[in-house]
C-alpha atoms as a PDB file:
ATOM      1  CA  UNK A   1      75.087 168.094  71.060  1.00  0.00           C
ATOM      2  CA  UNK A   2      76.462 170.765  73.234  1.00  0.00           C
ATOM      3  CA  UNK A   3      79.764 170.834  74.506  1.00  0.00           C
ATOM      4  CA  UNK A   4      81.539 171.830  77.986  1.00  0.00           C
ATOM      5  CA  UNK A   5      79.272 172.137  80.812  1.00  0.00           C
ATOM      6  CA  UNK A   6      79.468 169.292  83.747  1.00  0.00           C
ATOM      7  CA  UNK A   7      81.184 166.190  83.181  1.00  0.00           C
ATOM      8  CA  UNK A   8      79.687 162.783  82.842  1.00  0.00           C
ATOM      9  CA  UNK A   9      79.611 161.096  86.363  1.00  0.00           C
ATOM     10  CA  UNK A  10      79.748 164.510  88.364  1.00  0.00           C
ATOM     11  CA  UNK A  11      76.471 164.814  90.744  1.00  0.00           C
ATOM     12  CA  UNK A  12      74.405 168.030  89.984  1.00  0.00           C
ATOM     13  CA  UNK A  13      71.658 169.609  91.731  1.00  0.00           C
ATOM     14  CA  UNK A  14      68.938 171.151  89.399  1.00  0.00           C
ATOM     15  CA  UNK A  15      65.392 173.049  89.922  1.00  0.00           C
ATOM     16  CA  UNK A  16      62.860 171.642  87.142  1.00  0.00           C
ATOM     17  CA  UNK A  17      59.596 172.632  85.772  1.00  0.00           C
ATOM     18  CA  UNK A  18      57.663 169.501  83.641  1.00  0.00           C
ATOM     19  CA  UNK A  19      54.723 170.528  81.978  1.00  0.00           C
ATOM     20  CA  UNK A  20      52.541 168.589  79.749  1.00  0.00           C
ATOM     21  CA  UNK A  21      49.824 170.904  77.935  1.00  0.00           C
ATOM     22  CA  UNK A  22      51.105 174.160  79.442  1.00  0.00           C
ATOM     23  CA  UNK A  23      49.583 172.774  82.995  1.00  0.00           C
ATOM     24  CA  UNK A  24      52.531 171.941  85.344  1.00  0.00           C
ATOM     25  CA  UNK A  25      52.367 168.276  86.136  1.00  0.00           C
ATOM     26  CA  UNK A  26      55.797 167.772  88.391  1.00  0.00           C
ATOM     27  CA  UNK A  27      57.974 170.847  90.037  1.00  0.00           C
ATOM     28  CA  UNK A  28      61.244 171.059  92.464  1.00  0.00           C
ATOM     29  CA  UNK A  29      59.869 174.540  93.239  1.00  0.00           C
ATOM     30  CA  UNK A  30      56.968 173.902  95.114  1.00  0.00           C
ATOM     31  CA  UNK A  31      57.373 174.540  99.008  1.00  0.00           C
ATOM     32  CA  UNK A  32      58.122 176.901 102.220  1.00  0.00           C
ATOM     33  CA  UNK A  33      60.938 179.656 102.447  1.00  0.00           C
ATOM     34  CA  UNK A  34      62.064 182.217 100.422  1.00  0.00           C
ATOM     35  CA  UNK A  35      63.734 180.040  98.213  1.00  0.00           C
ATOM     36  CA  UNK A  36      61.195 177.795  97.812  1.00  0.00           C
ATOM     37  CA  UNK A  37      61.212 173.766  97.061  1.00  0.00           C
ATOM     38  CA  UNK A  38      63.869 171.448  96.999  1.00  0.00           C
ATOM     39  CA  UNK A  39      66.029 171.171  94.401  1.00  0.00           C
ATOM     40  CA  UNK A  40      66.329 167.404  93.311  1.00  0.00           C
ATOM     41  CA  UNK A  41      69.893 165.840  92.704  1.00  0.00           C
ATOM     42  CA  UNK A  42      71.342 163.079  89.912  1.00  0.00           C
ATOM     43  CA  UNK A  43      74.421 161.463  88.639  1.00  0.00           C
ATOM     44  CA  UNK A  44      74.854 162.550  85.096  1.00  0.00           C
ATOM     45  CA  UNK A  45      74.801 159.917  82.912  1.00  0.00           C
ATOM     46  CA  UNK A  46      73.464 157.523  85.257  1.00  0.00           C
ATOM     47  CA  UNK A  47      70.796 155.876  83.337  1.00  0.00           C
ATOM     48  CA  UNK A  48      67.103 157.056  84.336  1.00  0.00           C
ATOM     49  CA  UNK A  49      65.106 155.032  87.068  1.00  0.00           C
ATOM     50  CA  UNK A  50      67.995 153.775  88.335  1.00  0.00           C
ATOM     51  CA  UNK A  51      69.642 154.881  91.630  1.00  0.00           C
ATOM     52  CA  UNK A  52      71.651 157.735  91.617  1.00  0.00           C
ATOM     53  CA  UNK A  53      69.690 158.242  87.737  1.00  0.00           C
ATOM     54  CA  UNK A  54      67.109 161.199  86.971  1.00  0.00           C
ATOM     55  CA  UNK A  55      63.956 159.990  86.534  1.00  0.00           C
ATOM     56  CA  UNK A  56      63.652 160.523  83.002  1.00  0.00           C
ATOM     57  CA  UNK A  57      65.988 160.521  79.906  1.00  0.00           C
ATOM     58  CA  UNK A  58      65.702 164.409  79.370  1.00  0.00           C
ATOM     59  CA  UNK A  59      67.377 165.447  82.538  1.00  0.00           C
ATOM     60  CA  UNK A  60      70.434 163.745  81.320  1.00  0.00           C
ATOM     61  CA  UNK A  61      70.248 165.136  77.469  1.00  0.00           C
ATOM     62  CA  UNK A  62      69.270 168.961  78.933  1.00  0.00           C
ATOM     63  CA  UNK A  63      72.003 169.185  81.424  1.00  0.00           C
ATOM     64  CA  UNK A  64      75.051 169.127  78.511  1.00  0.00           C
ATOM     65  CA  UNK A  65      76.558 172.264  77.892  1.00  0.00           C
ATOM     66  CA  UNK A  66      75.004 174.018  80.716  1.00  0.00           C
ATOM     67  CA  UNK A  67      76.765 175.655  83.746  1.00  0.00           C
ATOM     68  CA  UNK A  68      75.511 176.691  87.141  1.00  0.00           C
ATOM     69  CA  UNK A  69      73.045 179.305  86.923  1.00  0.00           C
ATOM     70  CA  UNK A  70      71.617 178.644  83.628  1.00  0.00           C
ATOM     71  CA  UNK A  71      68.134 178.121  83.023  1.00  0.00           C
ATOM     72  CA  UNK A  72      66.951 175.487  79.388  1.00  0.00           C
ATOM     73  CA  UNK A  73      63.427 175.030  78.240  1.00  0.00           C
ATOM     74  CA  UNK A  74      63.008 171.825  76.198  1.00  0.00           C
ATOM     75  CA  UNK A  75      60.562 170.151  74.334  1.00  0.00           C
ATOM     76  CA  UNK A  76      60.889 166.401  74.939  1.00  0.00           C
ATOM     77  CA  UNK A  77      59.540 163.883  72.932  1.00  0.00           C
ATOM     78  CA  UNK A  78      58.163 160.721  74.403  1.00  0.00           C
ATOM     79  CA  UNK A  79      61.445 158.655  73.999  1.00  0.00           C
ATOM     80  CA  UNK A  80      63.253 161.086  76.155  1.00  0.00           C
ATOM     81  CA  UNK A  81      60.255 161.948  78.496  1.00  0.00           C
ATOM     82  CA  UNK A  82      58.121 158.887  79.404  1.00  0.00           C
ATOM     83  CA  UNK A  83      58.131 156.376  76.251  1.00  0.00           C
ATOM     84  CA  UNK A  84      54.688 154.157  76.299  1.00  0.00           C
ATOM     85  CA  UNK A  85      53.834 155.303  79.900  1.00  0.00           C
ATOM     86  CA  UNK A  86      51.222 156.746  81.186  1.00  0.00           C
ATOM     87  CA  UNK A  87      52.004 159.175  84.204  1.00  0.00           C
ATOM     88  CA  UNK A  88      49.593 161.272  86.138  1.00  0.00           C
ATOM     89  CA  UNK A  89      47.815 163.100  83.633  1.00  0.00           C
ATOM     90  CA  UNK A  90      50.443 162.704  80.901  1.00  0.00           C
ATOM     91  CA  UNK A  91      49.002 160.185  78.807  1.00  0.00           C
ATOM     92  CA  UNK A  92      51.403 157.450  76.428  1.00  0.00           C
ATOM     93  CA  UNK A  93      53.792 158.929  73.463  1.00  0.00           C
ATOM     94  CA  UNK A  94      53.288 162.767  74.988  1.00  0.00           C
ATOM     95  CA  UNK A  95      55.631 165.198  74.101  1.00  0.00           C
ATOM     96  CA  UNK A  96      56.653 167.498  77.412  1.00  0.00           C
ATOM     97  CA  UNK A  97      57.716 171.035  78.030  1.00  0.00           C
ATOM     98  CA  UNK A  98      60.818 170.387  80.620  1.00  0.00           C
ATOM     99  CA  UNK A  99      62.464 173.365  82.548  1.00  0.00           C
ATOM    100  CA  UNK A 100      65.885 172.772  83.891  1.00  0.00           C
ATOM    101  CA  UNK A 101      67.653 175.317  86.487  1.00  0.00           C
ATOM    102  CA  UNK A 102      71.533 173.896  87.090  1.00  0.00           C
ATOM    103  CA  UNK A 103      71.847 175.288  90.804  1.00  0.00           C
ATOM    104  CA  UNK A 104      75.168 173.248  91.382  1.00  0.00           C
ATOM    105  CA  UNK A 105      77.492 170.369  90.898  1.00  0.00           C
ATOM    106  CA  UNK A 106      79.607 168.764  93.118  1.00  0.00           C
ATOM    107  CA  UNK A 107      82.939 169.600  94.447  1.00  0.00           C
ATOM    108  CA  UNK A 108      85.473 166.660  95.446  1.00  0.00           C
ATOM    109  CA  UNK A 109      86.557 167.364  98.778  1.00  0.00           C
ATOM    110  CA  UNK A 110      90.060 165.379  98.328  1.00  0.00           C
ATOM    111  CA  UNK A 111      91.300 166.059  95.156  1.00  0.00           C
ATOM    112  CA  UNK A 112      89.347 168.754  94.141  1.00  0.00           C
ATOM    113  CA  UNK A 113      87.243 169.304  90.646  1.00  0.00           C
ATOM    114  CA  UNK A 114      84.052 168.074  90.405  1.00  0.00           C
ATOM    115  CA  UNK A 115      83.361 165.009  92.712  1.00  0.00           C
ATOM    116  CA  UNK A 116      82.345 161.516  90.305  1.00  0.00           C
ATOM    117  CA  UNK A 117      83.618 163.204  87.225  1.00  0.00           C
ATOM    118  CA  UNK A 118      84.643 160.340  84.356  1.00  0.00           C
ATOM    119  CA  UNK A 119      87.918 161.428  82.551  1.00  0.00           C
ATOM    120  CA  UNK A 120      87.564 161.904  78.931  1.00  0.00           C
ATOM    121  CA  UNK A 121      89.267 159.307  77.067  1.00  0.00           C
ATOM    122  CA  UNK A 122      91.348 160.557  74.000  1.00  0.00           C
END
């Protein structure tokens, strides 16, 4: 796995792309203004479907290693994507094409660093 990038527990704002097939089946990028969509935001390491969570595995496995700006492309296999599910057009065991965009992570307005960040244990 990679290493450095945002800490477990820090909350991180991130443009994606999903694609299943080459046709784009879910996008943050989609909308008015220059900038165009809204970005969605998680809890890294929070598990998936759960508050605070990203909505599937990937999101969480993508993000390590990467820092603001960066752009990954992953291919996600259905234990990291949807599992047994069947979602939209993406039909049960599909392997997705996921685009992540880290646009930020949050800053801790009292002590500073990231905001949630777990310390590492040694």
């Amino acid at each position: 796995g990679a290493t450095g990038g945002v800490p477990k527990g820090a909350r991180v704002a991130v443009h994606y792309d999903l694609k299943f097939r080459n046709i784009t089946i879910g996008t943050s990028r989609q909308g008015a203004g220059v900038t165009g969509g809204t970005p969605i935001g998680f809890n890294v390491g929070a598990k998936s479907g759960t508050p605070g969570g990203p909505f599937i595995p990937a999101f969480n496995e993508g993000i390590k290693g990467m820092g603001v700006g960066t752009v990954r492309r992953m291919i996600v296999p259905p234990e990291y994507a949807y599992g047994n599910l069947e979602v939209q057009e993406i039909p049960p065991g599909a392997t997705i094409t996921l685009d992540l965009e880290l646009l930020s992570v949050a800053k801790d307005p009292i002590r500073g660093g990231v905001a949630g960040a777990q310390q590492e244990e040694n």
